[in-house]
N, C-alpha and C. Protein backbone atom coordinates (compact mmCIF):
# COMPACT_ATOMS: atom_id res chain seq x y z
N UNK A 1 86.51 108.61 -53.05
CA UNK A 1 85.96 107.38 -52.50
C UNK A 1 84.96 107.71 -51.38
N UNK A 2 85.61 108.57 -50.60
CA UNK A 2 84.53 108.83 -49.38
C UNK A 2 83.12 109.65 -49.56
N UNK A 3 83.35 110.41 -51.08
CA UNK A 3 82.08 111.30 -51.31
C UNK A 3 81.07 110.01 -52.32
N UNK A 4 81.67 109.20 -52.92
CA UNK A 4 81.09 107.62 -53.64
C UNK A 4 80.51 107.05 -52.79
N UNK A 5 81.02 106.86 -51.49
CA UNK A 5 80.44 106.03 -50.52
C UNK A 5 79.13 106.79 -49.35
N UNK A 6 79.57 108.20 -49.51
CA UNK A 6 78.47 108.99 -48.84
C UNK A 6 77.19 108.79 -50.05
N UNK A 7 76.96 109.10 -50.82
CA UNK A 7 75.95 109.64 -51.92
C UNK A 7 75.47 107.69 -52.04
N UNK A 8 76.15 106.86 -52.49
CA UNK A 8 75.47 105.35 -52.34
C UNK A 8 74.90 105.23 -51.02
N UNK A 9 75.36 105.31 -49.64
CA UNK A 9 74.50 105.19 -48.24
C UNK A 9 73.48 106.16 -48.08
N UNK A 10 73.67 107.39 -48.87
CA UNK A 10 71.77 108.24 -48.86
C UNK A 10 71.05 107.73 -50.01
N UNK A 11 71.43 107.30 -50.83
CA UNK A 11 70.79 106.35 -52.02
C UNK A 11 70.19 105.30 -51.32
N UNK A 12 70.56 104.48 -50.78
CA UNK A 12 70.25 103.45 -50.19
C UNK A 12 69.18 104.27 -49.14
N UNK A 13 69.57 104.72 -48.28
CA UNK A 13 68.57 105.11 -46.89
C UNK A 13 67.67 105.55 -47.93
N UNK A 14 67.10 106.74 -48.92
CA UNK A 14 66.26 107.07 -49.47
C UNK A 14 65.63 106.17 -49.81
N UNK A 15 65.82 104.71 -50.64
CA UNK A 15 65.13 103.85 -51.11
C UNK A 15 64.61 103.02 -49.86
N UNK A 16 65.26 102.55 -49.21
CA UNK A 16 64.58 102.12 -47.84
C UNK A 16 63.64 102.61 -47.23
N UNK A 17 63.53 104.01 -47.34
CA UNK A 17 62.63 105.30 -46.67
C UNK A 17 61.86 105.01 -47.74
N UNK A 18 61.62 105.04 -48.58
CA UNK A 18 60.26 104.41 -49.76
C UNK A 18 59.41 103.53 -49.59
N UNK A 19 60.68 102.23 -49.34
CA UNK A 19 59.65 100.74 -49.26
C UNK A 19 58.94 100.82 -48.26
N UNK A 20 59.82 101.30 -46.99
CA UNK A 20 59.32 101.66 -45.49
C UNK A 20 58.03 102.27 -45.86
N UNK A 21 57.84 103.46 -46.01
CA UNK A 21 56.77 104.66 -46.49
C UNK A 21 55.72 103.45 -46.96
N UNK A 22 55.59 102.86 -48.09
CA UNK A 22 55.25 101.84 -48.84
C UNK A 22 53.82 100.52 -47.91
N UNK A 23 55.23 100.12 -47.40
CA UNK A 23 54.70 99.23 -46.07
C UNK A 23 54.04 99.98 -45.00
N UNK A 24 54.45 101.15 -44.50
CA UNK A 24 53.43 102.15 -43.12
C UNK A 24 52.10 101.75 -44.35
N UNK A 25 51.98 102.45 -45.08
CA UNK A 25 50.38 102.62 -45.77
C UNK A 25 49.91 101.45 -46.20
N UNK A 26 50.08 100.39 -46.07
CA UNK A 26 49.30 98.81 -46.11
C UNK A 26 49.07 99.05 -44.70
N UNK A 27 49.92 98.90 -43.80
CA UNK A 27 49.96 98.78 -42.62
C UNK A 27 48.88 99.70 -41.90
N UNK A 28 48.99 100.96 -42.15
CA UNK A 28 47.52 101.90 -41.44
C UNK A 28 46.34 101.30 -42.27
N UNK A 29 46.52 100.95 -43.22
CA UNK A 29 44.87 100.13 -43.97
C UNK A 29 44.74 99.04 -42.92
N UNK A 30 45.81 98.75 -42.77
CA UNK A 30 45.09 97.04 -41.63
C UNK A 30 44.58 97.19 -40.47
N UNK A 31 45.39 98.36 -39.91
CA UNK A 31 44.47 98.99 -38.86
C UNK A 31 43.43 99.51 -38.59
N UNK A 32 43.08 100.23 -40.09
CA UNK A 32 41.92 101.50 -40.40
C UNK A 32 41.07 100.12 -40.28
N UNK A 33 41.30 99.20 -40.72
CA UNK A 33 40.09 97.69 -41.24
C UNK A 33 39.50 97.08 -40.02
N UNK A 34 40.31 97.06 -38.97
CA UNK A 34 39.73 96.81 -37.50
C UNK A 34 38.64 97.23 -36.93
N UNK A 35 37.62 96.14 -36.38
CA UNK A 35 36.36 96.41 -36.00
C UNK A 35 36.16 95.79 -34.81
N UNK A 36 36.10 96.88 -33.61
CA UNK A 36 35.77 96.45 -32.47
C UNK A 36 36.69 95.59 -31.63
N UNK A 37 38.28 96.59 -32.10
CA UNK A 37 39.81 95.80 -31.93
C UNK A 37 39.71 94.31 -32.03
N UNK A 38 39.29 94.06 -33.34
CA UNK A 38 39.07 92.67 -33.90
C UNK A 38 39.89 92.76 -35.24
N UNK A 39 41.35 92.78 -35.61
CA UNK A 39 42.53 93.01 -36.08
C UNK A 39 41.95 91.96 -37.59
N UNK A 40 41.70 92.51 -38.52
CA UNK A 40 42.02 91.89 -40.33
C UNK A 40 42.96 91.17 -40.49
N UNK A 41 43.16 90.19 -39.58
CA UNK A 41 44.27 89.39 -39.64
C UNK A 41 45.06 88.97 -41.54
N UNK A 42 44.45 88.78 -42.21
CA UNK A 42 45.03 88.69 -43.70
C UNK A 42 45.68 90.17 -43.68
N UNK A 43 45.24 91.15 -43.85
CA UNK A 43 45.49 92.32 -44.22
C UNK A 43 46.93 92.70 -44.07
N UNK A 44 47.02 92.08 -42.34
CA UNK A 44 48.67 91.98 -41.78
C UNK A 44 49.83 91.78 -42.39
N UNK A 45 49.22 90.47 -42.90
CA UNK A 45 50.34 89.76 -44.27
C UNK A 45 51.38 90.81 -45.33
N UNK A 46 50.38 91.57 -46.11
CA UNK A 46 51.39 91.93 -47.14
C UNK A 46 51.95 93.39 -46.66
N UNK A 47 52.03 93.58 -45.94
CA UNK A 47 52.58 94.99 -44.58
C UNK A 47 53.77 94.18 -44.32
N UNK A 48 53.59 93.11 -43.38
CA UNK A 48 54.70 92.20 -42.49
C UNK A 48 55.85 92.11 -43.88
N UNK A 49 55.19 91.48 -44.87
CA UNK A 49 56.20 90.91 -45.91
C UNK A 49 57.11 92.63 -46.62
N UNK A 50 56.44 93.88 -46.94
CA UNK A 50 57.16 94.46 -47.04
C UNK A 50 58.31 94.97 -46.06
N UNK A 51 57.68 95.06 -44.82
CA UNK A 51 58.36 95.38 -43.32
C UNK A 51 60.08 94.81 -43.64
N UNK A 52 59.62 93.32 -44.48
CA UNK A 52 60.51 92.22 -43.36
C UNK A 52 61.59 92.43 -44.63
N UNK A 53 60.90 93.00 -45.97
CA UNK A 53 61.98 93.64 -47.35
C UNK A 53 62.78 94.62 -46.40
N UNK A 54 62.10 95.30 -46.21
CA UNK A 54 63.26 96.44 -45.70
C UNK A 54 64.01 96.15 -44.81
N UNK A 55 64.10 95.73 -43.83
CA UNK A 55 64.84 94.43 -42.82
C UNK A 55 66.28 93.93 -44.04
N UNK A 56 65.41 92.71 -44.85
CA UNK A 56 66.19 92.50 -45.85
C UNK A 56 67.62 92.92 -46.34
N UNK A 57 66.82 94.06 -47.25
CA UNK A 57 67.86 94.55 -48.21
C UNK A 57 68.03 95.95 -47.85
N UNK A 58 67.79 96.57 -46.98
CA UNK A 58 68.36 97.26 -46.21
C UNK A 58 68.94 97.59 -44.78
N UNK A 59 69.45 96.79 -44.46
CA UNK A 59 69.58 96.02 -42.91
C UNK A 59 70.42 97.45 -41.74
N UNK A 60 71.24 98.04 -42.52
CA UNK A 60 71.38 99.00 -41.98
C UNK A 60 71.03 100.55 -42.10
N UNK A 61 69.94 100.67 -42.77
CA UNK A 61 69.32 101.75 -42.64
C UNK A 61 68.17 102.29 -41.53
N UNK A 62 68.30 103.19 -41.35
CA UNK A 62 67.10 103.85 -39.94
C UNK A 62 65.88 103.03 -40.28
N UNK A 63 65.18 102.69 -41.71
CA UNK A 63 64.32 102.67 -41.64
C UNK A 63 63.81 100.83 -41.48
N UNK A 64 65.20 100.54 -41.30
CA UNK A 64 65.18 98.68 -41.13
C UNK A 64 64.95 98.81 -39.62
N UNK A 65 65.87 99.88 -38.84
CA UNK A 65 65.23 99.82 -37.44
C UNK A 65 63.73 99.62 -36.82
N UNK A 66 63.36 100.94 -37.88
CA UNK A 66 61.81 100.92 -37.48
C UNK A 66 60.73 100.05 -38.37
N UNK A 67 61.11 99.39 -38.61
CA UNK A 67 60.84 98.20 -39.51
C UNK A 67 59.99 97.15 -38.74
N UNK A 68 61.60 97.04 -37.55
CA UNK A 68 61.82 95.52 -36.44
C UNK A 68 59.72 96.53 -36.10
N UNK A 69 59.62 97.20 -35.38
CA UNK A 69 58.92 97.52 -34.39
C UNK A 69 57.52 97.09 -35.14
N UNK A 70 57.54 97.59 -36.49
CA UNK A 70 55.73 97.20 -37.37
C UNK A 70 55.72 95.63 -37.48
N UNK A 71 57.02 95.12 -37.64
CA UNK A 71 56.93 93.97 -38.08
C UNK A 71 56.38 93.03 -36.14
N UNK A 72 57.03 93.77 -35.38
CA UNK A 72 56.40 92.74 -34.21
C UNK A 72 55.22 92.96 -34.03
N UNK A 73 54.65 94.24 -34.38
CA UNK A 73 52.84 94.70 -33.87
C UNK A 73 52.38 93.81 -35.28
N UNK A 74 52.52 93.37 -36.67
CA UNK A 74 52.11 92.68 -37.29
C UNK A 74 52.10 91.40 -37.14
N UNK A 75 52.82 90.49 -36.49
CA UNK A 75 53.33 89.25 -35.56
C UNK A 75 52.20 89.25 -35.02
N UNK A 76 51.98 90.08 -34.08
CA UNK A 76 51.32 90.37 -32.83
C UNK A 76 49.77 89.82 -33.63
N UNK A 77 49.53 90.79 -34.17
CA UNK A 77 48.07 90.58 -34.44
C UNK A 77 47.80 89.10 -35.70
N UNK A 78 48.88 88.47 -36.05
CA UNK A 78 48.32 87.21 -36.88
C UNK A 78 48.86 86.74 -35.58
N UNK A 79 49.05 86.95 -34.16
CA UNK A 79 49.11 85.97 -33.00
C UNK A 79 49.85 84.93 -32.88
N UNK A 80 51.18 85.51 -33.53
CA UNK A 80 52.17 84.61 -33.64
C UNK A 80 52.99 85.29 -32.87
N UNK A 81 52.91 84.99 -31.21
CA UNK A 81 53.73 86.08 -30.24
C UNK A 81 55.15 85.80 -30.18
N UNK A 82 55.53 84.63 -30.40
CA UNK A 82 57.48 84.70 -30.53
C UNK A 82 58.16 85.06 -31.61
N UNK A 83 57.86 85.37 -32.48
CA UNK A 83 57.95 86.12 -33.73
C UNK A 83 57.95 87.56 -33.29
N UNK A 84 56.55 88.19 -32.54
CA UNK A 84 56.33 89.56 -32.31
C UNK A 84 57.30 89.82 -31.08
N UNK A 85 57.62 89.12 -30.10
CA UNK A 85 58.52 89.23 -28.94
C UNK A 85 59.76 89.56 -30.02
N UNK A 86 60.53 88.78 -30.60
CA UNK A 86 61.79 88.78 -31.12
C UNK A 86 61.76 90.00 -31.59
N UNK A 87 61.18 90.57 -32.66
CA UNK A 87 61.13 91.74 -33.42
C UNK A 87 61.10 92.75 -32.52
N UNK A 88 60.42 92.86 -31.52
CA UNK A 88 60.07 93.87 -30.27
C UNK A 88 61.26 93.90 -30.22
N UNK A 89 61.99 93.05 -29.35
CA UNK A 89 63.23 92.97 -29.14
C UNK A 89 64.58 93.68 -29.79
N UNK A 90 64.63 92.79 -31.16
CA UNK A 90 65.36 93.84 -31.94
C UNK A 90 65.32 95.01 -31.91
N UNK A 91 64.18 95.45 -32.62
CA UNK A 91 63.69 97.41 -32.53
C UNK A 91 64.57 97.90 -31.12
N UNK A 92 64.36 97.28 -30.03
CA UNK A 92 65.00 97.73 -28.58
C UNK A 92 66.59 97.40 -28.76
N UNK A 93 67.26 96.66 -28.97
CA UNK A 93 68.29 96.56 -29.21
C UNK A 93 68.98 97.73 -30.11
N UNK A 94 68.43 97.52 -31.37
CA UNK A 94 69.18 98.07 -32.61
C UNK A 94 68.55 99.96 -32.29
N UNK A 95 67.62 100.50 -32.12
CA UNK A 95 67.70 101.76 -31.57
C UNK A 95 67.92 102.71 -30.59
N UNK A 96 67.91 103.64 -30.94
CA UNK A 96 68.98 104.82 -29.76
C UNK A 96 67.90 104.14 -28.78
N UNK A 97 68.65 104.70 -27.34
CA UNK A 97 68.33 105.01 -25.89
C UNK A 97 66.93 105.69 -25.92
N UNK A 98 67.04 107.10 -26.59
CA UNK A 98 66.24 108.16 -26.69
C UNK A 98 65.05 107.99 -27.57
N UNK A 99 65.05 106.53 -28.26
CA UNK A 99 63.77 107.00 -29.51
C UNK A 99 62.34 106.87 -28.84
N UNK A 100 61.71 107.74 -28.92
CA UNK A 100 60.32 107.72 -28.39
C UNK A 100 59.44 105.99 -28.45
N UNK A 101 60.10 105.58 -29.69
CA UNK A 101 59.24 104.57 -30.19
C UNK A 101 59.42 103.28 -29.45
N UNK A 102 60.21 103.39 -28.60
CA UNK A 102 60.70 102.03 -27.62
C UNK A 102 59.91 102.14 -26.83
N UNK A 103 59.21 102.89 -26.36
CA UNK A 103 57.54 102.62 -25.41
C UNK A 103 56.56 101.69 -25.90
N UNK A 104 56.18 101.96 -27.21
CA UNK A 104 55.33 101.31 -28.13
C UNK A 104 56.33 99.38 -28.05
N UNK A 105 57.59 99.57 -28.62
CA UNK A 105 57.65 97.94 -28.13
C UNK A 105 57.98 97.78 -27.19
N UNK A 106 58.55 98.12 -25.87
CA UNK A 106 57.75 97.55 -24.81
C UNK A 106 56.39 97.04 -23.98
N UNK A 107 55.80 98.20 -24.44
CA UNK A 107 54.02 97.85 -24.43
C UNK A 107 53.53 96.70 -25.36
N UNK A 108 54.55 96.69 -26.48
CA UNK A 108 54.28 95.43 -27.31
C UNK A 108 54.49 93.85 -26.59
N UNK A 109 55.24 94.25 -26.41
CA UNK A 109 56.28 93.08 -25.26
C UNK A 109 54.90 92.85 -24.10
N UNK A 110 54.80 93.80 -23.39
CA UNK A 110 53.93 93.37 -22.42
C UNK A 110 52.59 92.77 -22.94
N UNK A 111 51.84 93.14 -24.06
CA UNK A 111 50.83 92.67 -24.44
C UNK A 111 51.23 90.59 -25.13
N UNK A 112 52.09 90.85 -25.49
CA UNK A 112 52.34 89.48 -26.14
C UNK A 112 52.57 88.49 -24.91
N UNK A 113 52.97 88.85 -23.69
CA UNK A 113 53.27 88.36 -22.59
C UNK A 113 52.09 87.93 -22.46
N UNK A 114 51.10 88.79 -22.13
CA UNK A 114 49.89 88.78 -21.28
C UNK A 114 48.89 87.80 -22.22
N UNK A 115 48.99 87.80 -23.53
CA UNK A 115 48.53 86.89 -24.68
C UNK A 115 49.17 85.34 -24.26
N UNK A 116 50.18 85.26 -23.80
CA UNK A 116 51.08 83.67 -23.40
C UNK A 116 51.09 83.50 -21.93
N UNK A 117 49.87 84.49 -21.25
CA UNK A 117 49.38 84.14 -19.72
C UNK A 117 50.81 84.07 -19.12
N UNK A 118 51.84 85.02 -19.19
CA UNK A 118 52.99 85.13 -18.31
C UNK A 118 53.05 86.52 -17.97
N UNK A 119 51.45 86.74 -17.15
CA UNK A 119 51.66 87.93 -16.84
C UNK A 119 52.84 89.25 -15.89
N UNK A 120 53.34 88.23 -15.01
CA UNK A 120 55.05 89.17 -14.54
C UNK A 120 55.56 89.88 -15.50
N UNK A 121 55.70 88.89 -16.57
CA UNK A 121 56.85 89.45 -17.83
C UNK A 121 55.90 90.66 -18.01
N UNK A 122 54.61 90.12 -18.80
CA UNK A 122 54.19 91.32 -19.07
C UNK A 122 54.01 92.56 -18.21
N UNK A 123 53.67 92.79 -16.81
CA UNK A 123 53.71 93.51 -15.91
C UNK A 123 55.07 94.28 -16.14
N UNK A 124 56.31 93.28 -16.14
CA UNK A 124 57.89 93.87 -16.20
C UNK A 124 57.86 95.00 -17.11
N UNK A 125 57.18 94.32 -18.38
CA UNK A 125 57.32 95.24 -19.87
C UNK A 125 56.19 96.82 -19.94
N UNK A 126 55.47 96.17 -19.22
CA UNK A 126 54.78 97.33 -19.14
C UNK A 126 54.89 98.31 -18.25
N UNK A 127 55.94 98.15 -17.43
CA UNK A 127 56.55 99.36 -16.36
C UNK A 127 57.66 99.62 -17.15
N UNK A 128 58.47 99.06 -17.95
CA UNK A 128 59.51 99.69 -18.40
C UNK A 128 59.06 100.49 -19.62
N UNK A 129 58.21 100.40 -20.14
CA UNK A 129 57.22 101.31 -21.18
C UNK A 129 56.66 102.43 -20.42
N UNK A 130 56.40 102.64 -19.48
CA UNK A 130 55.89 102.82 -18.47
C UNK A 130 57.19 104.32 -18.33
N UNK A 131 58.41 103.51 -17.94
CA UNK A 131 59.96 104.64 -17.40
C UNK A 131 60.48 105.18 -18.73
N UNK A 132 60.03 104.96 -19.76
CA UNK A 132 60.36 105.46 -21.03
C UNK A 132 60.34 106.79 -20.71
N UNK A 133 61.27 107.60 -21.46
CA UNK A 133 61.52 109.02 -21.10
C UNK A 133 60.03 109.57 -22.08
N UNK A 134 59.31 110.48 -21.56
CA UNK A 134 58.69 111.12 -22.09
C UNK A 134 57.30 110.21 -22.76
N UNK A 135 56.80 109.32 -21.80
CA UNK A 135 56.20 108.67 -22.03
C UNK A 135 54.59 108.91 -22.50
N UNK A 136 53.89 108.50 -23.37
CA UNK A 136 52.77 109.05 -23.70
C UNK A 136 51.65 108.51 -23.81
N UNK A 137 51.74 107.43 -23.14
CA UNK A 137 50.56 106.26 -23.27
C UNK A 137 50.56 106.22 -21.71
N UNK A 138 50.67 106.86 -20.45
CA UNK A 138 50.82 106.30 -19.15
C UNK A 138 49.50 106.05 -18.71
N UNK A 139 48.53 106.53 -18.96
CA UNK A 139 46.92 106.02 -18.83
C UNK A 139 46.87 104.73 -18.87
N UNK A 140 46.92 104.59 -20.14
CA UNK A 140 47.15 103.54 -20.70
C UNK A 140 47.77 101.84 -20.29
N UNK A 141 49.28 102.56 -19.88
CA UNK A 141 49.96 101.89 -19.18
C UNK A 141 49.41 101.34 -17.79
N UNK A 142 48.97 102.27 -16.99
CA UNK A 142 48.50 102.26 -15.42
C UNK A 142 47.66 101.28 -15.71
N UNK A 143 46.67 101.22 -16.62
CA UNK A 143 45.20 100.25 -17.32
C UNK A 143 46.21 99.22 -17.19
N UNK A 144 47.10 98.73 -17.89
CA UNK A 144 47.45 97.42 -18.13
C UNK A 144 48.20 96.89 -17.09
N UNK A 145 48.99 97.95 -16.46
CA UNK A 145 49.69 97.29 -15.52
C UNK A 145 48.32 96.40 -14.23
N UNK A 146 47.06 97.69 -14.23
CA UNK A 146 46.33 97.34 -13.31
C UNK A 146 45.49 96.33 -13.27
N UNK A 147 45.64 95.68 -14.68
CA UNK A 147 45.08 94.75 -15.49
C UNK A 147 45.58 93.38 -14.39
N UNK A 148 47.22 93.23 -14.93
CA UNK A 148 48.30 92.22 -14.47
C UNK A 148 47.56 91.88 -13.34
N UNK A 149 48.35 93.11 -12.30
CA UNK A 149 47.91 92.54 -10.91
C UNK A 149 46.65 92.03 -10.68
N UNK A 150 45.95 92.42 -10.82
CA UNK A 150 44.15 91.90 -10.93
C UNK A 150 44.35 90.85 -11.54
N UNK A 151 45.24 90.18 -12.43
CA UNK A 151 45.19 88.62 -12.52
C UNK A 151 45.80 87.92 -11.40
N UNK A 152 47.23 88.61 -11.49
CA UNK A 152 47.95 87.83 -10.63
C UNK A 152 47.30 87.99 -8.55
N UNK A 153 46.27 88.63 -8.70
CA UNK A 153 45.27 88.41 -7.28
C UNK A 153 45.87 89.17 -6.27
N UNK A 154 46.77 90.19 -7.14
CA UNK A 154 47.11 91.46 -6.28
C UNK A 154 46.42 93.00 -6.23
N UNK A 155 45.10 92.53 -5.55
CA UNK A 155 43.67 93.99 -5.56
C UNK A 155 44.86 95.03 -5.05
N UNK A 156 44.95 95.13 -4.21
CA UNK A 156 46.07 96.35 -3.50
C UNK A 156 47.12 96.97 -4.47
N UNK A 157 47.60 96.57 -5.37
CA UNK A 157 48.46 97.03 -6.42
C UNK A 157 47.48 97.15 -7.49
N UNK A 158 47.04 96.42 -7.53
CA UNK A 158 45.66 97.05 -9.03
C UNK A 158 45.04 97.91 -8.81
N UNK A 159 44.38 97.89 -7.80
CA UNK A 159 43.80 99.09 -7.03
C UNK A 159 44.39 100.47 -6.98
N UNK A 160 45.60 100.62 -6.85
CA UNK A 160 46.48 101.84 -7.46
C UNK A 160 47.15 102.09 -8.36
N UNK A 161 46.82 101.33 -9.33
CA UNK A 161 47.21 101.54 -10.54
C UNK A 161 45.87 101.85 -11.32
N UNK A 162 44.70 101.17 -10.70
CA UNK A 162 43.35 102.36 -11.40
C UNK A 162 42.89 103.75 -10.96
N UNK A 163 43.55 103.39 -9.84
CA UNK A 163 43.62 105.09 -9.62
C UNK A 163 44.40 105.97 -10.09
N UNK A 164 45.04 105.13 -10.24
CA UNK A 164 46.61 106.09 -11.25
C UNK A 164 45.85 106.64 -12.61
N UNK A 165 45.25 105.53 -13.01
CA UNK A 165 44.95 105.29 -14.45
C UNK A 165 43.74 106.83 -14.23
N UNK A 166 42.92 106.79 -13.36
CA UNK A 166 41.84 107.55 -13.46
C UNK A 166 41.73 109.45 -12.58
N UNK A 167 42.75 108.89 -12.03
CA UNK A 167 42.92 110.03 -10.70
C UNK A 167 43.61 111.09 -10.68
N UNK A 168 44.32 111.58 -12.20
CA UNK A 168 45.14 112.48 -12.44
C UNK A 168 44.56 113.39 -13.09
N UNK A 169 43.32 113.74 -13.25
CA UNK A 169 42.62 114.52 -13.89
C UNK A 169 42.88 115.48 -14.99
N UNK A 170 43.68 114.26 -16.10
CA UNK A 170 44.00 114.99 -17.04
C UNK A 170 43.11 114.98 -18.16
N UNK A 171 41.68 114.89 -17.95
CA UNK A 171 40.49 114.14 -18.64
C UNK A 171 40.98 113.03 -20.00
N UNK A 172 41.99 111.88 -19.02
CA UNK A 172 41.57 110.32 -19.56
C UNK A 172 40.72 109.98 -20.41
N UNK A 173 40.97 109.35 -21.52
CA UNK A 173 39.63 108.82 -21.98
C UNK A 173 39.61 107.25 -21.47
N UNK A 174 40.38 106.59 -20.20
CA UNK A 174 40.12 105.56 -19.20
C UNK A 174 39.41 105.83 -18.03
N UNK A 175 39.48 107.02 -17.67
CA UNK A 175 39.06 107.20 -16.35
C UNK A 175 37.83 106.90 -16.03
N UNK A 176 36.59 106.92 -17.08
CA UNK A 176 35.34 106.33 -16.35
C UNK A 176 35.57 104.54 -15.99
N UNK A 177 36.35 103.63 -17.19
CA UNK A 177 36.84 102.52 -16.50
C UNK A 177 37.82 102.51 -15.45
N UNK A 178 38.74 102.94 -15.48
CA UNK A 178 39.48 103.35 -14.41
C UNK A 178 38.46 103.40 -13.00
N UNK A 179 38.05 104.16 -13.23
CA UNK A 179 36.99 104.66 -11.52
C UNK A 179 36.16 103.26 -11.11
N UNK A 180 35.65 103.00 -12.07
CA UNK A 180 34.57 101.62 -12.33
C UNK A 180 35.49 100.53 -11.93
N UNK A 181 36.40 99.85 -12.23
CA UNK A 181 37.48 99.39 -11.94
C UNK A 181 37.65 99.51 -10.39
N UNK A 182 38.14 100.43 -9.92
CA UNK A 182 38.55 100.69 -8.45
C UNK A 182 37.54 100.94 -7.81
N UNK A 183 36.22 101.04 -8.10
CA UNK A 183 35.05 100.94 -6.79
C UNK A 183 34.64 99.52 -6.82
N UNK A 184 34.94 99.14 -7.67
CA UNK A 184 34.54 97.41 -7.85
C UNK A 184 35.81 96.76 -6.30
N UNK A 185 37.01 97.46 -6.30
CA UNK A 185 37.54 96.64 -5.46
C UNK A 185 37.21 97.47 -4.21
N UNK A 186 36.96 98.41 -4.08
CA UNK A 186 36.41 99.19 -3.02
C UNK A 186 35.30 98.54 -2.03
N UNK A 187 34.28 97.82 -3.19
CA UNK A 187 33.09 97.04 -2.66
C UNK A 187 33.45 95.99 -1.94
């Protein structure tokens, strides 16, 4: 019974790991299709709908986890942000502590925030993307966080967060905005 029930749960994860596989490659076409981060909004569609199969009918396999996470960045870009929040969400819930990929939906999180003009939240989400172990977008991050404050009419905290963004001389590909950014509040 227990070797029946091992060999059906890698049966299953294998086929999940397919559809998954399946859905990534619609999914990098929708991206590859983007012009001037101006997102193929149709394209999204039949990605999301396989995403949301594997979700489905494989609900407990690894690859339904990483499922939740395409399916909120696909949300995201047909701009349907409580849809993409929820899914963010899940992915954070339902995976380890340790998975690298919980940066990416938190940063998701913060962008969908900042899309529904509740920039705190998003600020929140984007520092905790931000404390992700081994984080790999922190340029990145510093940009958006420095973004927030500069809405919310906090120059003094934006202001060091473009320096963050630009000042670590790890040759950034932000740092000429970054710098541009922080002499603007300099002036």
């Amino acid at each position: 019974i227990i070797f029946g029930f091992y060999y059906y749960s890698r049966e299953r994860e294998r086929e999940a790991l397919g559809l998954f596989n399946q859905a990534k490659q619609i999914y990098q076409k929708s991206t590859a299709a983007q012009t001037n981060d101006q997102p193929q909004t149709p394209l999204y569609r039949p990605a999301l709908e396989k995403f949301e199969e594997v979700v489905v009918n494989y609900s407990h396999a690894t690859s339904a986890t990483k499922s939740f996470l395409y399916i909120g960045d696909c949300y995201y870009h047909l701009k349907d942000y409580d849809k993409a929040i929820e899914n963010y969400m899940s992915f954070i819930h339902t995976s380890q502590k340790d998975n690298y990929l919980r940066q990416f939906a938190f940063e998701g999180l913060g962008y969908c925030y900042e899309e529904k003009e509740d920039h705190e939240k998003a600020l929140d989400y984007f520092k905790q993307s931000l404390n992700e172990p081994d984080c790999a977008i922190k340029n990145l991050l510093y940009l958006n966080i420095a973004r927030c404050y500069e809405t919310l009419k906090d120059s003094t905290s934006a202001l060091e967060y473009y320096k963050k963004a630009g000042g670590d001389g790890n040759n950034s590909p932000f740092i000429a905005l970054a710098e541009d950014k922080a002499a603007s509040f300099n002036n």
